[in-house]
Protein backbone atom coordinates (compact mmCIF):
# COMPACT_ATOMS: atom_id res chain seq x y z
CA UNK A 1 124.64 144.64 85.99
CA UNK A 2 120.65 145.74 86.51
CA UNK A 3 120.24 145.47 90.05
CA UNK A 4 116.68 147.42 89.47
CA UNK A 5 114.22 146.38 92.04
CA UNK A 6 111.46 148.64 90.19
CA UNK A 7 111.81 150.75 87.17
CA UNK A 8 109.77 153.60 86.68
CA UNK A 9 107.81 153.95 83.45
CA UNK A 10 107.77 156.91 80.88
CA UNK A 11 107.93 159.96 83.45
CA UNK A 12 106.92 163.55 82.86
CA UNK A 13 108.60 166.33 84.22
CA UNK A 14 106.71 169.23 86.11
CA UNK A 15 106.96 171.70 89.07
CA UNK A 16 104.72 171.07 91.78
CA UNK A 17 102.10 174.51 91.99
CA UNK A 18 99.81 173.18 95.10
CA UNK A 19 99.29 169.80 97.08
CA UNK A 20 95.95 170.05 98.57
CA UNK A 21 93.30 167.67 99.89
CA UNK A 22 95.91 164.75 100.38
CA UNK A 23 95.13 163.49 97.08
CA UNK A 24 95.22 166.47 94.85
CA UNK A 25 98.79 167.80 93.35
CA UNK A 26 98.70 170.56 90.63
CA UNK A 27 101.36 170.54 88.75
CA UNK A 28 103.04 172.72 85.99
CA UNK A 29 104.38 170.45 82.81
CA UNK A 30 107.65 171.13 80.70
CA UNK A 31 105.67 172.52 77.99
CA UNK A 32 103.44 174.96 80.56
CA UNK A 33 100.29 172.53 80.67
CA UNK A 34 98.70 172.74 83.88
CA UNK A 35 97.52 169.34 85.02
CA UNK A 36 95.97 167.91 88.23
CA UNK A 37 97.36 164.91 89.39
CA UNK A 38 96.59 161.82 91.76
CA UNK A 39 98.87 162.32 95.09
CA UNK A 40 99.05 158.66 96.19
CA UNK A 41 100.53 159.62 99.61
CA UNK A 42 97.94 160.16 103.21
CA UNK A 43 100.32 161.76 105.07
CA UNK A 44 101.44 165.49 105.22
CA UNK A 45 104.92 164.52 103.32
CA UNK A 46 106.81 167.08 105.70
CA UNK A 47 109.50 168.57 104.09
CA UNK A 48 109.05 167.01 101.04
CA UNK A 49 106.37 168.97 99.65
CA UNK A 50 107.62 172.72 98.76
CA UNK A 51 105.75 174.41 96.20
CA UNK A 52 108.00 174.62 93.01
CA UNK A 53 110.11 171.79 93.50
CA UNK A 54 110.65 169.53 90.51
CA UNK A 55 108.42 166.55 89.99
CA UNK A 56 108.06 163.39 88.09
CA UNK A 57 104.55 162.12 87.25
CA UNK A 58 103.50 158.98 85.48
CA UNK A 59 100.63 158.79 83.11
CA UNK A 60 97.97 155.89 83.03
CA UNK A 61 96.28 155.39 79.83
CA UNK A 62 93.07 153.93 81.58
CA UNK A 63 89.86 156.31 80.31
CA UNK A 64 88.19 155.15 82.96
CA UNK A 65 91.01 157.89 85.45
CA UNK A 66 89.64 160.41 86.69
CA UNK A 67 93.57 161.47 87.20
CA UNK A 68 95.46 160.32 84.16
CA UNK A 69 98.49 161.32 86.34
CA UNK A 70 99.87 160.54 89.32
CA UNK A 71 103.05 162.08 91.26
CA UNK A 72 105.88 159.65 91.83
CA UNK A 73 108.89 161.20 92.37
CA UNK A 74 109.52 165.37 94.26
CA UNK A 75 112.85 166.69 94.37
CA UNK A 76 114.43 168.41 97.30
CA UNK A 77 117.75 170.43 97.93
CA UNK A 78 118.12 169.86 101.73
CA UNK A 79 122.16 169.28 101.32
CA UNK A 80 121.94 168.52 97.12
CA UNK A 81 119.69 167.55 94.49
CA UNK A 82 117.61 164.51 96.38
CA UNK A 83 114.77 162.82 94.26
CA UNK A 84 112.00 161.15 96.75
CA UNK A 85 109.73 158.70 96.27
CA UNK A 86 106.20 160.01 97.10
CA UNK A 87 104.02 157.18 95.80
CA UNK A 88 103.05 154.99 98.90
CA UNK A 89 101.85 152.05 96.80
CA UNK A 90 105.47 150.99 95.62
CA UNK A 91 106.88 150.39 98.79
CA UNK A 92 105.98 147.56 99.64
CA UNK A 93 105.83 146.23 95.94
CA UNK A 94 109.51 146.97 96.00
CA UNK A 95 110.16 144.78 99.17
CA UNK A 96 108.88 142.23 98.05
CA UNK A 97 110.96 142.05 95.52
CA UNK A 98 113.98 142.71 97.73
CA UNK A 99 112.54 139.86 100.01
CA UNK A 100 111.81 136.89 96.88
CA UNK A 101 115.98 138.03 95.83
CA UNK A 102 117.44 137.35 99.62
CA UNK A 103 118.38 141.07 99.58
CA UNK A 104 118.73 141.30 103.51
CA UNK A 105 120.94 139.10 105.23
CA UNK A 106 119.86 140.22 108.14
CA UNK A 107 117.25 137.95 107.79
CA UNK A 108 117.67 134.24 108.19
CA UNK A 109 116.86 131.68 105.86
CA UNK A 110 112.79 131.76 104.57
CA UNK A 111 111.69 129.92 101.91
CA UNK A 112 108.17 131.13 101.42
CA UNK A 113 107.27 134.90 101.47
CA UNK A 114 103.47 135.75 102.20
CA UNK A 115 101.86 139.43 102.09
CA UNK A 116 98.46 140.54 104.05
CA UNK A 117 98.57 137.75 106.71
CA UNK A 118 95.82 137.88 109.47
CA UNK A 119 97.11 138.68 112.64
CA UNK A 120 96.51 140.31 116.06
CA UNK A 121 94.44 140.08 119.07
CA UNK A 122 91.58 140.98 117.22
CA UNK A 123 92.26 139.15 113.88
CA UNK A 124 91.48 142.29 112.44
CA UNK A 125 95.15 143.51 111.68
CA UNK A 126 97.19 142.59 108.43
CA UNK A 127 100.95 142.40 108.97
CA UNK A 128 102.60 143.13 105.63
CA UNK A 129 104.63 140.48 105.12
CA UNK A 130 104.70 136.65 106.91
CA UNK A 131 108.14 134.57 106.34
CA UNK A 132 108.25 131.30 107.02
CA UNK A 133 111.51 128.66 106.73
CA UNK A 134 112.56 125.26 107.95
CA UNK A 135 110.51 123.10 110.59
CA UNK A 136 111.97 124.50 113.61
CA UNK A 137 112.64 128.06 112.68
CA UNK A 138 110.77 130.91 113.96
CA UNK A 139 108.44 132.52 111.39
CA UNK A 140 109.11 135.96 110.91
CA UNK A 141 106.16 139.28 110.63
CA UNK A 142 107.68 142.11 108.69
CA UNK A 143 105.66 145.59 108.66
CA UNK A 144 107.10 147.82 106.63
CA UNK A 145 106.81 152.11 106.75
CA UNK A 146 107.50 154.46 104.23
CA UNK A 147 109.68 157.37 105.02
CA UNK A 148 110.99 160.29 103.53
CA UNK A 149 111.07 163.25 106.41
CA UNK A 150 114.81 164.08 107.22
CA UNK A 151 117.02 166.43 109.17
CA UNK A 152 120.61 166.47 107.46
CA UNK A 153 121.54 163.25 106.48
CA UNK A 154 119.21 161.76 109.88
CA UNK A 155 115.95 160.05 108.00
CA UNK A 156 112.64 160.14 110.77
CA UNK A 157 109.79 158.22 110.90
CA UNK A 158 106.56 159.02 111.61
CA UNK A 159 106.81 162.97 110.67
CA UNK A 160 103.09 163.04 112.53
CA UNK A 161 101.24 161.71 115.12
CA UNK A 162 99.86 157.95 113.92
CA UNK A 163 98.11 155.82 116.38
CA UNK A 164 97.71 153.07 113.21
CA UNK A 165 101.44 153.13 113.29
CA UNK A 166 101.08 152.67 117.65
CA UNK A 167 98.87 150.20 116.63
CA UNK A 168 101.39 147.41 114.27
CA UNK A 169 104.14 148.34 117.33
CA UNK A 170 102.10 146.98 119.77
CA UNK A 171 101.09 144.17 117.65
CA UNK A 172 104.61 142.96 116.81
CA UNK A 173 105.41 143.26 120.11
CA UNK A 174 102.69 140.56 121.26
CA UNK A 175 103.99 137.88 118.34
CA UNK A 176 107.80 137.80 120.44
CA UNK A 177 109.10 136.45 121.34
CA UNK A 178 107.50 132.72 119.44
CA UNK A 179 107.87 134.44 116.08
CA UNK A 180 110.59 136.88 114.98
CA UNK A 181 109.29 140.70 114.85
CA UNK A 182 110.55 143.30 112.54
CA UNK A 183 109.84 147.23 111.36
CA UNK A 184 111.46 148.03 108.16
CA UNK A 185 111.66 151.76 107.43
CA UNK A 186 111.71 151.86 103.55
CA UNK A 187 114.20 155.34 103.72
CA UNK A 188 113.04 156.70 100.25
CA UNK A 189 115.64 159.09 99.55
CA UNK A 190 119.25 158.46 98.84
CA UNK A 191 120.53 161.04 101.00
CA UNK A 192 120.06 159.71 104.76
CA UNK A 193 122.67 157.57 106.24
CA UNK A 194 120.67 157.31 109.63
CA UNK A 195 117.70 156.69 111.01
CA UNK A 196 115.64 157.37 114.61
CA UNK A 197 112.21 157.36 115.79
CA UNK A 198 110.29 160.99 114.93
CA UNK A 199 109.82 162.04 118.82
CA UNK A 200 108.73 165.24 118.02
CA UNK A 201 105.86 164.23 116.06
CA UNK A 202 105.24 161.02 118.19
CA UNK A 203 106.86 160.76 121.27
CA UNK A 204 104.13 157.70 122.08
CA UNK A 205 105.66 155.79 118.64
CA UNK A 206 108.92 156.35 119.81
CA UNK A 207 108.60 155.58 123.01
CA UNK A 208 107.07 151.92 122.08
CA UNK A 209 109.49 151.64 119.03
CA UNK A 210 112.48 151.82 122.08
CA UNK A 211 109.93 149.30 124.33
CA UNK A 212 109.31 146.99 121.30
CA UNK A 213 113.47 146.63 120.50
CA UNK A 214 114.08 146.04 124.34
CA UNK A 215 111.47 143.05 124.01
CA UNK A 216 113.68 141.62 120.29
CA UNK A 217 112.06 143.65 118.11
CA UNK A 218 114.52 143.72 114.77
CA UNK A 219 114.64 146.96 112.76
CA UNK A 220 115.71 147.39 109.51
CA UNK A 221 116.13 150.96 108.40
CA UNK A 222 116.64 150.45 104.30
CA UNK A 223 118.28 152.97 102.75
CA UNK A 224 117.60 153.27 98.89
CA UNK A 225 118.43 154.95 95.93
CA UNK A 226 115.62 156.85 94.29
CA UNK A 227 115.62 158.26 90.44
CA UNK A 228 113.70 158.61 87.55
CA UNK A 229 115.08 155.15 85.83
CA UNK A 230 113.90 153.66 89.39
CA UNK A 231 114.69 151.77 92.72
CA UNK A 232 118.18 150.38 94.19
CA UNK A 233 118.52 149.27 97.44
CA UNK A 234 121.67 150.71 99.30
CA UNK A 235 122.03 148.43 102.89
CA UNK A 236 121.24 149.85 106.24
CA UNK A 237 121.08 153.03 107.26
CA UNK A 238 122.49 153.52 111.26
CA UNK A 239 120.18 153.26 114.11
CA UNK A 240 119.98 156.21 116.17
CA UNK A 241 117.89 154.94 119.43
């Protein structure tokens, strides 16, 4: 059965030389090519970045590229062979897809799925996803994070400081408790079993992400399976508050 919720195209396989300017990876091909490649990722990718790890890159045929590559996929060896998913655009792509399929029962019944909604004090915020159901039923705002920073088997989230992330707590937490709030974590490694807030790198996010659950916030920390053929989603992973 192809329970796929995003294949990968044609991959290349490298070693990762340097990561530099947030956007910049060089990267060492099979065949010894040298290539610089689009790093699709803004933040410092803590312990997922170690120079000579392997890598999987994908290659756009667009001439009009600057980068005809772009890194995807980084493997690490915290407790075995882990492939991570480094490209911050899929995400969400990949959730969507998960949402559209009825993937998480921990989410009542929706029958329309909407991305970028308006919302906020300031009408100047867009949550990532806006579910709406039956007359009657609350609607729900999703915001979804990206994280691949782990200790053992424990996934973290953020692995820096982010007052944008501060930002989207405080947010959901003015929708409840009319509407249904919830954080997914997108855990993109297969390795972590369990999740908790990153108070070492944030002890402001964590201590709103604990405020914003005491007020209903939901949290869904997705676990999935990353490879080169692609994306599987896994369940839950255990919240650690």
């Amino acid at each position: 059965m192809n329970n796929w919720l995003y294949q990968y195209p044609k991959l290349y396989t490298g070693i990762l030389l340097k990561r530099y300017k947030r956007f910049f990876a060089d990267i060492q091909l099979e065949g010894g090519e040298v290539v610089t490649a689009h790093c699709p990722n803004t933040g410092p990718m803590t312990g997922v970045s170690k120079v000579g790890s392997p890598v999987q890159l994908s290659k756009s045929d667009n001439p009009n590229r600057k980068l005809a590559y772009t890194l995807e996929l980084i493997q690490v060896d915290d407790l075995a062979p882990t492939w991570i998913g480094v490209n911050t655009a899929l995400p969400n792509r990949v959730v969507k897809q998960a949402l559209e399929k009825h993937l998480f029962p921990e989410l009542s019944e929706y029958t329309q799925v909407k991305g970028e909604v308006v919302y906020g004090k300031d009408k100047k915020s867009r949550v990532d996803f806006y579910l709406t159901g039956k007359e009657g039923q609350r609607p729900i705002y999703l915001e979804v994070k990206n994280t691949t920073w782990s200790q053992g088997t424990l996934a973290l989230f953020p692995d820096t400081e982010t007052t944008r992330g501060q930002k989207h707590l405080r947010e959901l937490m003015e929708v409840l408790p009319q509407s249904r709030a919830v954080m997914l974590y997108f855990i993109n490694r297969g390795d972590c079993t369990q999740f908790a807030p990153g108070d070492s790198t944030d002890p402001i996010y964590g201590k709103l992400l604990r405020e914003a659950i005491n007020m209903g916030l939901e949290v869904l920390p997705c676990r999935f399976d990353i490879s080169p053929q692609g994306i599987r989603y896994l369940g839950l992973a255990e919240l650690k508050i």
